[in-house]
C-alpha atoms as a PDB file:
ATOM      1  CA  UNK A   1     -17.638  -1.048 -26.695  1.00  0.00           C
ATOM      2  CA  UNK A   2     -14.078  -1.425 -27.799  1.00  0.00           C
ATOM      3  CA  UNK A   3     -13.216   2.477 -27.231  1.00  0.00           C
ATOM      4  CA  UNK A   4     -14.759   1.772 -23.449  1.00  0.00           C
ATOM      5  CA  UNK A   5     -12.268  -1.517 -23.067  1.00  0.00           C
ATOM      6  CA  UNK A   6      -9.502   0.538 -24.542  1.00  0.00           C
ATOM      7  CA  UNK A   7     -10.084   3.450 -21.868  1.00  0.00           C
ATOM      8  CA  UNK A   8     -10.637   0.617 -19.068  1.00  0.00           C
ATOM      9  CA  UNK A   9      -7.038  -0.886 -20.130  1.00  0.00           C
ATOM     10  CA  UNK A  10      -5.570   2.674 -20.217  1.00  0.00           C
ATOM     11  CA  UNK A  11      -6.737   3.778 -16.959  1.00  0.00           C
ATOM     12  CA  UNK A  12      -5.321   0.160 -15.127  1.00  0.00           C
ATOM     13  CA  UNK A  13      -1.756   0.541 -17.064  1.00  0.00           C
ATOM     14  CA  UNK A  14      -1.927   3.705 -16.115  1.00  0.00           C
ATOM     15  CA  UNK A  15      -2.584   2.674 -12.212  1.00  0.00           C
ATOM     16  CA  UNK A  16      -0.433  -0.134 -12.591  1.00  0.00           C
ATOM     17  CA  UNK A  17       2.485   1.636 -13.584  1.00  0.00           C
ATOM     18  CA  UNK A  18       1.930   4.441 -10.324  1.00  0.00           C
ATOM     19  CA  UNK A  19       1.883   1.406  -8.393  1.00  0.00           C
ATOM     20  CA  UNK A  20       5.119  -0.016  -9.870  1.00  0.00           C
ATOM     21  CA  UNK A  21       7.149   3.496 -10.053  1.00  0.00           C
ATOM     22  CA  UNK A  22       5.459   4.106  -6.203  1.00  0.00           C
ATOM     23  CA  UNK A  23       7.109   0.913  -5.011  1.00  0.00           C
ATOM     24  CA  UNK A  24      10.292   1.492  -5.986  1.00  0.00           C
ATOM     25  CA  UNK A  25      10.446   4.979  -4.919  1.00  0.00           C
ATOM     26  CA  UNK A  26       9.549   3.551  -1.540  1.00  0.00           C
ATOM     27  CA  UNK A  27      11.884   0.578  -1.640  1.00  0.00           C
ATOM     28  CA  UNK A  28      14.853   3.100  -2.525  1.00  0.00           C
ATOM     29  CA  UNK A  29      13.409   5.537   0.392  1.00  0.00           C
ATOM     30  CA  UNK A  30      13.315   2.506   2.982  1.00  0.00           C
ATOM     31  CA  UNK A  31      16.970   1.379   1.813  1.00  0.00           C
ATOM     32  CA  UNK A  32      18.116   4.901   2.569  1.00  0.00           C
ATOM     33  CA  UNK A  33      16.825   5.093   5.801  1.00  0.00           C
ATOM     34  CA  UNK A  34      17.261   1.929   7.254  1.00  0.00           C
ATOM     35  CA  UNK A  35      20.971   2.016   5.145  1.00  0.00           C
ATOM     36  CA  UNK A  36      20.435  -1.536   4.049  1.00  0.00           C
ATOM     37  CA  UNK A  37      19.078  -2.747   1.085  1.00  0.00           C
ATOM     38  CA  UNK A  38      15.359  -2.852   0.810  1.00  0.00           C
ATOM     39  CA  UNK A  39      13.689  -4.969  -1.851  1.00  0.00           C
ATOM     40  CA  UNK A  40       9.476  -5.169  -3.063  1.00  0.00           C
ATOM     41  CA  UNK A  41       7.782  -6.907  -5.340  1.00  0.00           C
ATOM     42  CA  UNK A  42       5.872  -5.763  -8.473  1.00  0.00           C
ATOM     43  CA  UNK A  43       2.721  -4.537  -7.019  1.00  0.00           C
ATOM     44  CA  UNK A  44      -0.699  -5.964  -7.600  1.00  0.00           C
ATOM     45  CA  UNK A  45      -2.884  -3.209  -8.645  1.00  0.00           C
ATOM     46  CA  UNK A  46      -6.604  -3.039  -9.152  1.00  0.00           C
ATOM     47  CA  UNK A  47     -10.000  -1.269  -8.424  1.00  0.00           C
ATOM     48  CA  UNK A  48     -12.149  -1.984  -6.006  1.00  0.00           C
ATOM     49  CA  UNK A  49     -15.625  -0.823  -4.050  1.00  0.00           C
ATOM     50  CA  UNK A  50     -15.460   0.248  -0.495  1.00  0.00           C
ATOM     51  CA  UNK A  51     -17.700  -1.961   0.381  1.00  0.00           C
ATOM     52  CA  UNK A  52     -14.691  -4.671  -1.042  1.00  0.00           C
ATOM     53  CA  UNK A  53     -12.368  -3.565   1.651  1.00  0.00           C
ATOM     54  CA  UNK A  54     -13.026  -5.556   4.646  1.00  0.00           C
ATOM     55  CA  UNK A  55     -13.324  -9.078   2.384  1.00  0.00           C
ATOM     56  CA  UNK A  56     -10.038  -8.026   0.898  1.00  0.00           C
ATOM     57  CA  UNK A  57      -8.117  -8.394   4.048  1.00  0.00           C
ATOM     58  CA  UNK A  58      -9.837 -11.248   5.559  1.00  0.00           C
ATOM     59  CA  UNK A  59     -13.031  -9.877   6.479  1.00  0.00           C
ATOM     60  CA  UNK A  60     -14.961  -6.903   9.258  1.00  0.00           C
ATOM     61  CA  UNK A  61     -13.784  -8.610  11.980  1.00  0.00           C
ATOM     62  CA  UNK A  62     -10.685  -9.578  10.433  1.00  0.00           C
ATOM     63  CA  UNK A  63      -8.445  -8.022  13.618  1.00  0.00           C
ATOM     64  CA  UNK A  64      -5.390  -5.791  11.647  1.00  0.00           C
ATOM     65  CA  UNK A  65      -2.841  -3.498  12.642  1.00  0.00           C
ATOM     66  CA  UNK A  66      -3.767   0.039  10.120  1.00  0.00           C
ATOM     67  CA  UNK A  67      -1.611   2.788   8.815  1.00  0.00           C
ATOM     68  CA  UNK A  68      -3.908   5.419   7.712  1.00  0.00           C
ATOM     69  CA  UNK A  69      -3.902   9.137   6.995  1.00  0.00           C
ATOM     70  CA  UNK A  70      -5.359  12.422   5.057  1.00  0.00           C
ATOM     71  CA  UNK A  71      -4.787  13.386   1.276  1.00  0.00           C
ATOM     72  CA  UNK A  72      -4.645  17.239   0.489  1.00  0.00           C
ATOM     73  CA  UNK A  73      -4.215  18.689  -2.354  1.00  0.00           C
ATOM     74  CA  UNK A  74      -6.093  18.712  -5.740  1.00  0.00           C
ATOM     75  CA  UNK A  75      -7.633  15.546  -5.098  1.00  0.00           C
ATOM     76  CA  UNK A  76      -8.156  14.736  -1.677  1.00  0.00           C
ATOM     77  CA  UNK A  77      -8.959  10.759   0.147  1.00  0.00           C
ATOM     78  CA  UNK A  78      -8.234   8.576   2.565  1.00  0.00           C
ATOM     79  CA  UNK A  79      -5.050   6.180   2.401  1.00  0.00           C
ATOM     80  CA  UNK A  80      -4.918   3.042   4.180  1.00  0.00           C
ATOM     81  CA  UNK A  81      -1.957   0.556   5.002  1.00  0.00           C
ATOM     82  CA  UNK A  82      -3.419  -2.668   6.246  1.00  0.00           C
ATOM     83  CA  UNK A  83      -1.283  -5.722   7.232  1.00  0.00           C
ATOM     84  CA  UNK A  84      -2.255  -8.568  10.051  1.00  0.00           C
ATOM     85  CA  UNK A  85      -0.462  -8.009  13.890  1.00  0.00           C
ATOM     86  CA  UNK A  86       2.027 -10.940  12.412  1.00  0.00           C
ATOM     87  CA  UNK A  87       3.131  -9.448   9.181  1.00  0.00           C
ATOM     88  CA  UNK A  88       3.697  -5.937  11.068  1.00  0.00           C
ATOM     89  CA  UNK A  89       5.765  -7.494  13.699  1.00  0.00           C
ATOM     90  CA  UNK A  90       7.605  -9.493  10.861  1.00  0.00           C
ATOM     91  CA  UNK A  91       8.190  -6.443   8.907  1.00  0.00           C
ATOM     92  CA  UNK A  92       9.787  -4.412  11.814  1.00  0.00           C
ATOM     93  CA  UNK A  93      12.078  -7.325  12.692  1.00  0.00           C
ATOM     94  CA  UNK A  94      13.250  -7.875   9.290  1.00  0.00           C
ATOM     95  CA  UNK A  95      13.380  -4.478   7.510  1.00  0.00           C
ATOM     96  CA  UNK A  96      13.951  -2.550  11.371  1.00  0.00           C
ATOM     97  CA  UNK A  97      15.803  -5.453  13.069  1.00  0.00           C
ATOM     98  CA  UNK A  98      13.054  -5.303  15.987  1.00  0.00           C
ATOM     99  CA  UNK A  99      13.222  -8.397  18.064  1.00  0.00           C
ATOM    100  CA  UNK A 100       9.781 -10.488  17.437  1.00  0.00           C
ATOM    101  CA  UNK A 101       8.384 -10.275  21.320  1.00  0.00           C
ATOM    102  CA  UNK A 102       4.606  -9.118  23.003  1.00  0.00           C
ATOM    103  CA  UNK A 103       2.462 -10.542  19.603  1.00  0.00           C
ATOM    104  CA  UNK A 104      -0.901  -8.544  20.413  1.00  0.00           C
ATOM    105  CA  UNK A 105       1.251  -5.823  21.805  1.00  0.00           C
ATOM    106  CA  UNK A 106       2.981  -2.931  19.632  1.00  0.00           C
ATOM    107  CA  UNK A 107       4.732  -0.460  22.299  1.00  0.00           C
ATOM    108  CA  UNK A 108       5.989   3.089  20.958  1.00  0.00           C
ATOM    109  CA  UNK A 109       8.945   2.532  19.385  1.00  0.00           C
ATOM    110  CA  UNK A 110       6.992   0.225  17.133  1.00  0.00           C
ATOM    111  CA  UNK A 111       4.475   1.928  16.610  1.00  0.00           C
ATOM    112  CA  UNK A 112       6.834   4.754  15.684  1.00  0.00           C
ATOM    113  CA  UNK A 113       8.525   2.548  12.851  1.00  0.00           C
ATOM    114  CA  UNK A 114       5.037   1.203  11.728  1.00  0.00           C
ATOM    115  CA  UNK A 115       3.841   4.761  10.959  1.00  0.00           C
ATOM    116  CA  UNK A 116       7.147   5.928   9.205  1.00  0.00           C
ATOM    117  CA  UNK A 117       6.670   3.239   7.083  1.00  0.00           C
ATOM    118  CA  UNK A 118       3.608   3.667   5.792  1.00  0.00           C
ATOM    119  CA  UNK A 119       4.634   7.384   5.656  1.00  0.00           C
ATOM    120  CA  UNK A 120       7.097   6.867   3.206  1.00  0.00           C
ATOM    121  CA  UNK A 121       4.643   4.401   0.987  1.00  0.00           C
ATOM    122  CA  UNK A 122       2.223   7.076   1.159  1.00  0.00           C
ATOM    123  CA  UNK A 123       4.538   9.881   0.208  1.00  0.00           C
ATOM    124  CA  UNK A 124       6.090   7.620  -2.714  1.00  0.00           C
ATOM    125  CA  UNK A 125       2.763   6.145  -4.047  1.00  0.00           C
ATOM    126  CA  UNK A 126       1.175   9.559  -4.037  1.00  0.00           C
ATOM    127  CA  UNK A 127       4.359  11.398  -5.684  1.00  0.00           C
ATOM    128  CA  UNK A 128       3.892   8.819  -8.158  1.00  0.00           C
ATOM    129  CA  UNK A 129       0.597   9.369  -8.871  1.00  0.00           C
ATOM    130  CA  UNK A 130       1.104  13.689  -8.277  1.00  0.00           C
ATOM    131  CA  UNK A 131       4.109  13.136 -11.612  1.00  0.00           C
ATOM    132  CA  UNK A 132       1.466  11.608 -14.003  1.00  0.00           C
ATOM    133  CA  UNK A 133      -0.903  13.736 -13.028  1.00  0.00           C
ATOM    134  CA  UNK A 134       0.491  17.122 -12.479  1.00  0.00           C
ATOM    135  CA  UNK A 135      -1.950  17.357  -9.338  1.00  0.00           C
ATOM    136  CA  UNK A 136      -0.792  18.549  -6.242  1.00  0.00           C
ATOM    137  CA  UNK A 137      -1.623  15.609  -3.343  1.00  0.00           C
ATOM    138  CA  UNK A 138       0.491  15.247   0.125  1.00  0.00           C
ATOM    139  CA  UNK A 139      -0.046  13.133   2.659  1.00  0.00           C
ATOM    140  CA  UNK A 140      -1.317  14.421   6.698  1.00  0.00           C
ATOM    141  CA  UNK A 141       1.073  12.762   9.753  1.00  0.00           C
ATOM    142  CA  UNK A 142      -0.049   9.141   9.824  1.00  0.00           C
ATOM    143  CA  UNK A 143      -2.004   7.404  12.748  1.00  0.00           C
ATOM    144  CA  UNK A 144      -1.766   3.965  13.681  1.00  0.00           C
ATOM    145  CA  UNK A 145      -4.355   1.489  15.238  1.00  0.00           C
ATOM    146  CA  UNK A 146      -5.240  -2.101  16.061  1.00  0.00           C
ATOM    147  CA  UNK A 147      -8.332  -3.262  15.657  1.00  0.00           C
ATOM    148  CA  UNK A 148     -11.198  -5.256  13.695  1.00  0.00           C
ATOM    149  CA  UNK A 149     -11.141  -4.001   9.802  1.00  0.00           C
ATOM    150  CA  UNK A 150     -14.663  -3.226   9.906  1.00  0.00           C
ATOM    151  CA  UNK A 151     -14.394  -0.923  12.920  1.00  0.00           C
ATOM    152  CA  UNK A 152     -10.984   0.705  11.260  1.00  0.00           C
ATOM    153  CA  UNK A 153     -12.824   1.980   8.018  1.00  0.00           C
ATOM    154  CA  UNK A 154     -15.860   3.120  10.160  1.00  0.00           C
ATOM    155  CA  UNK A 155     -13.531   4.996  12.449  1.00  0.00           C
ATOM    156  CA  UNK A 156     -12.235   6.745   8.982  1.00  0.00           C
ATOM    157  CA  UNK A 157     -15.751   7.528   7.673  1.00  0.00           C
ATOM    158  CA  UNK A 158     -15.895   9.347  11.153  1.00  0.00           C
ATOM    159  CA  UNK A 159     -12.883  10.713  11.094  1.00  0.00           C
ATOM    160  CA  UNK A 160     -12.412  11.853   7.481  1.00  0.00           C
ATOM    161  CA  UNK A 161     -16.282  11.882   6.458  1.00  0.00           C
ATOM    162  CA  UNK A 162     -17.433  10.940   3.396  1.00  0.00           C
ATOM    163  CA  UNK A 163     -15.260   8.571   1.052  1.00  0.00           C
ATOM    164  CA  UNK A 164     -15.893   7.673  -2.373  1.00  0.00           C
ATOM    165  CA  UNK A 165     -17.760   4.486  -3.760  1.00  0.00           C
ATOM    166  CA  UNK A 166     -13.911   3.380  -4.862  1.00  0.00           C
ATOM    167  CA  UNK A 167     -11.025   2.136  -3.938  1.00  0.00           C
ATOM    168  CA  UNK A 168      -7.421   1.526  -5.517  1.00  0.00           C
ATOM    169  CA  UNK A 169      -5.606  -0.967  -4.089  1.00  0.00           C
ATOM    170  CA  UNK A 170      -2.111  -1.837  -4.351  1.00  0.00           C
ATOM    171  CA  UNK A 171      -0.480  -5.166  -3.026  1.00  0.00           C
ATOM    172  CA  UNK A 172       2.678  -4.921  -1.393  1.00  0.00           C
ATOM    173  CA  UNK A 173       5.012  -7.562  -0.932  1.00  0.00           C
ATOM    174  CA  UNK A 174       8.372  -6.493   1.192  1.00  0.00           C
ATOM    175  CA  UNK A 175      11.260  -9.041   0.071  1.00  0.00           C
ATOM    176  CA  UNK A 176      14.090 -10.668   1.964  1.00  0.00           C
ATOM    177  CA  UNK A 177      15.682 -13.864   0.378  1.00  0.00           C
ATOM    178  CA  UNK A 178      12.688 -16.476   0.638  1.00  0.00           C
ATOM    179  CA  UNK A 179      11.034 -14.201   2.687  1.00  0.00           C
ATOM    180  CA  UNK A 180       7.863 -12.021   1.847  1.00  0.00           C
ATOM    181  CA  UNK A 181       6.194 -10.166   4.522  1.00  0.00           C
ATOM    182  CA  UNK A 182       2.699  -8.853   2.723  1.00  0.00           C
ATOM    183  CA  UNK A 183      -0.015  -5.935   3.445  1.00  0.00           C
ATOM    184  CA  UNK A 184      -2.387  -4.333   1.180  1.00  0.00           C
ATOM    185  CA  UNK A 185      -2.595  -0.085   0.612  1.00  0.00           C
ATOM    186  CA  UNK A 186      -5.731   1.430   0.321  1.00  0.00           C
ATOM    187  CA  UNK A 187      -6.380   5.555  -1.603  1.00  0.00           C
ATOM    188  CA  UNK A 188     -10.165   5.935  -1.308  1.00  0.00           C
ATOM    189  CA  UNK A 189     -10.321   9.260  -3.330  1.00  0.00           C
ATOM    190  CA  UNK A 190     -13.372  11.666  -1.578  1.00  0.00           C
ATOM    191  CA  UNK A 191     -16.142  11.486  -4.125  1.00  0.00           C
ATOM    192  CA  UNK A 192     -15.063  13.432  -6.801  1.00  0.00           C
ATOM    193  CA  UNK A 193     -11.249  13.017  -6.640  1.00  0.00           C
ATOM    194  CA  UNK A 194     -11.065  10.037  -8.828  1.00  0.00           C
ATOM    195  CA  UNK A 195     -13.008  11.855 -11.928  1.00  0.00           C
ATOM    196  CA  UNK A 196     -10.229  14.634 -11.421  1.00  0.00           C
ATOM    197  CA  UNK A 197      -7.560  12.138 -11.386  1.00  0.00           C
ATOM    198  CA  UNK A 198      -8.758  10.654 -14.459  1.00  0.00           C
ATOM    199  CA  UNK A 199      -9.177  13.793 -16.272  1.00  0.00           C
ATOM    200  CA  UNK A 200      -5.752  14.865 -15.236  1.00  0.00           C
ATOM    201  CA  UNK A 201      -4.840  11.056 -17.185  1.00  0.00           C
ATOM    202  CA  UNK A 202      -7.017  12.243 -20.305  1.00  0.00           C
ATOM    203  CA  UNK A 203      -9.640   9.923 -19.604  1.00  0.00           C
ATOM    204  CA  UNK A 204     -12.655  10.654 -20.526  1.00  0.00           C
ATOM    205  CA  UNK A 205     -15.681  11.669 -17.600  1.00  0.00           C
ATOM    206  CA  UNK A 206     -17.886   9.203 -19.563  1.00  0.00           C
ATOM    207  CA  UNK A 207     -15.413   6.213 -19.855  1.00  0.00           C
ATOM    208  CA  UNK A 208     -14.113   6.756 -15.480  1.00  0.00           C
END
């Protein structure tokens, strides 16, 4: 039992720390882009079943605004960037300077901005995860809808087909002053990915 809890707290310091280099990598990406200084918070980090999903961001019919796109490589998924209509329209005006207008409403340019972001969190959580790996993984061009949560992940289970029993999540908390602007990122490895990614961590098949 203690060898299992020491491989448990390896693999989630191991996650934790992807989540915490990915972050900053996409902080310093935003900041370079946008050419003003982009701040996040130390990421949450933790496992989760699919079937967890929907309850984590406030439930099936929970209506959010989704970021969401195709891993290839040597361990392929889904990733998801989930945040509620406010926090996306709060996070364009404050990191994009996009003036808060048309709540239930994003028109192109926004949606534009929207998908770059999570295109760069994508790109800089899954380098992260690539470096202690030595894996190859690279995101697909991201897609964007608005809709109930439940009816998002089904649309990816259509779109994608089958997704693994697991989930990683990673918080993400965008800072300005007193301001925090939240929204939750999803890599739901295909079935077998996660075993390869552990592997690739020297973890054990027996202790995943």
């Amino acid at each position: 039992m203690e060898v299992f809890k020491h491989f448990k707290e390896f693999k989630m310091d191991v996650l934790k720390e992807v989540g915490n280099i990915g972050a900053g990598n996409a902080a310093t990406a935003l900041s370079l882009l946008l050419n003003k200084p982009v701040d996040m918070a130390v990421p949450k980090v933790q496992l989760l079943s699919f079937e967890e999903i929907s309850d984590k961001v406030g439930g099936a019919e929970k209506l959010v605004v989704a970021i969401f796109l195709r891993v290839e490589g040597d361990a392929p998924g889904n990733l998801f960037f989930i945040l509620s209509p406010e926090a996306a329209k709060s996070l364009l005006n404050r990191l994009v300077g996009i003036p808060l207008e048309g709540e239930g409403f994003f028109d192109e340019m926004e949606q534009s901005a929207l998908c770059e972001i999570g295109n760069i969190l994508a790109g800089s959580y899954l380098s992260s995860l690539a470096d202690f790996t030595n894996l190859s993984m690279s995101p697909t061009v991201p897609a964007l809808a608005m809709d109930m949560a439940g009816a998002i992940l089904s649309y990816g289970l259509l779109q994608f087909g089958q997704m693994g029993d697991d989930a990683l999540l990673i918080d993400t908390t965008f800072l300005e002053g007193d301001h925090e602007v939240e929204g939750q990122f999803f890599l739901i490895p295909d079935p077998d990915s996660f075993s390869k990614i552990f592997k690739a961590l020297g973890v054990p098949v027996d202790y995943d």
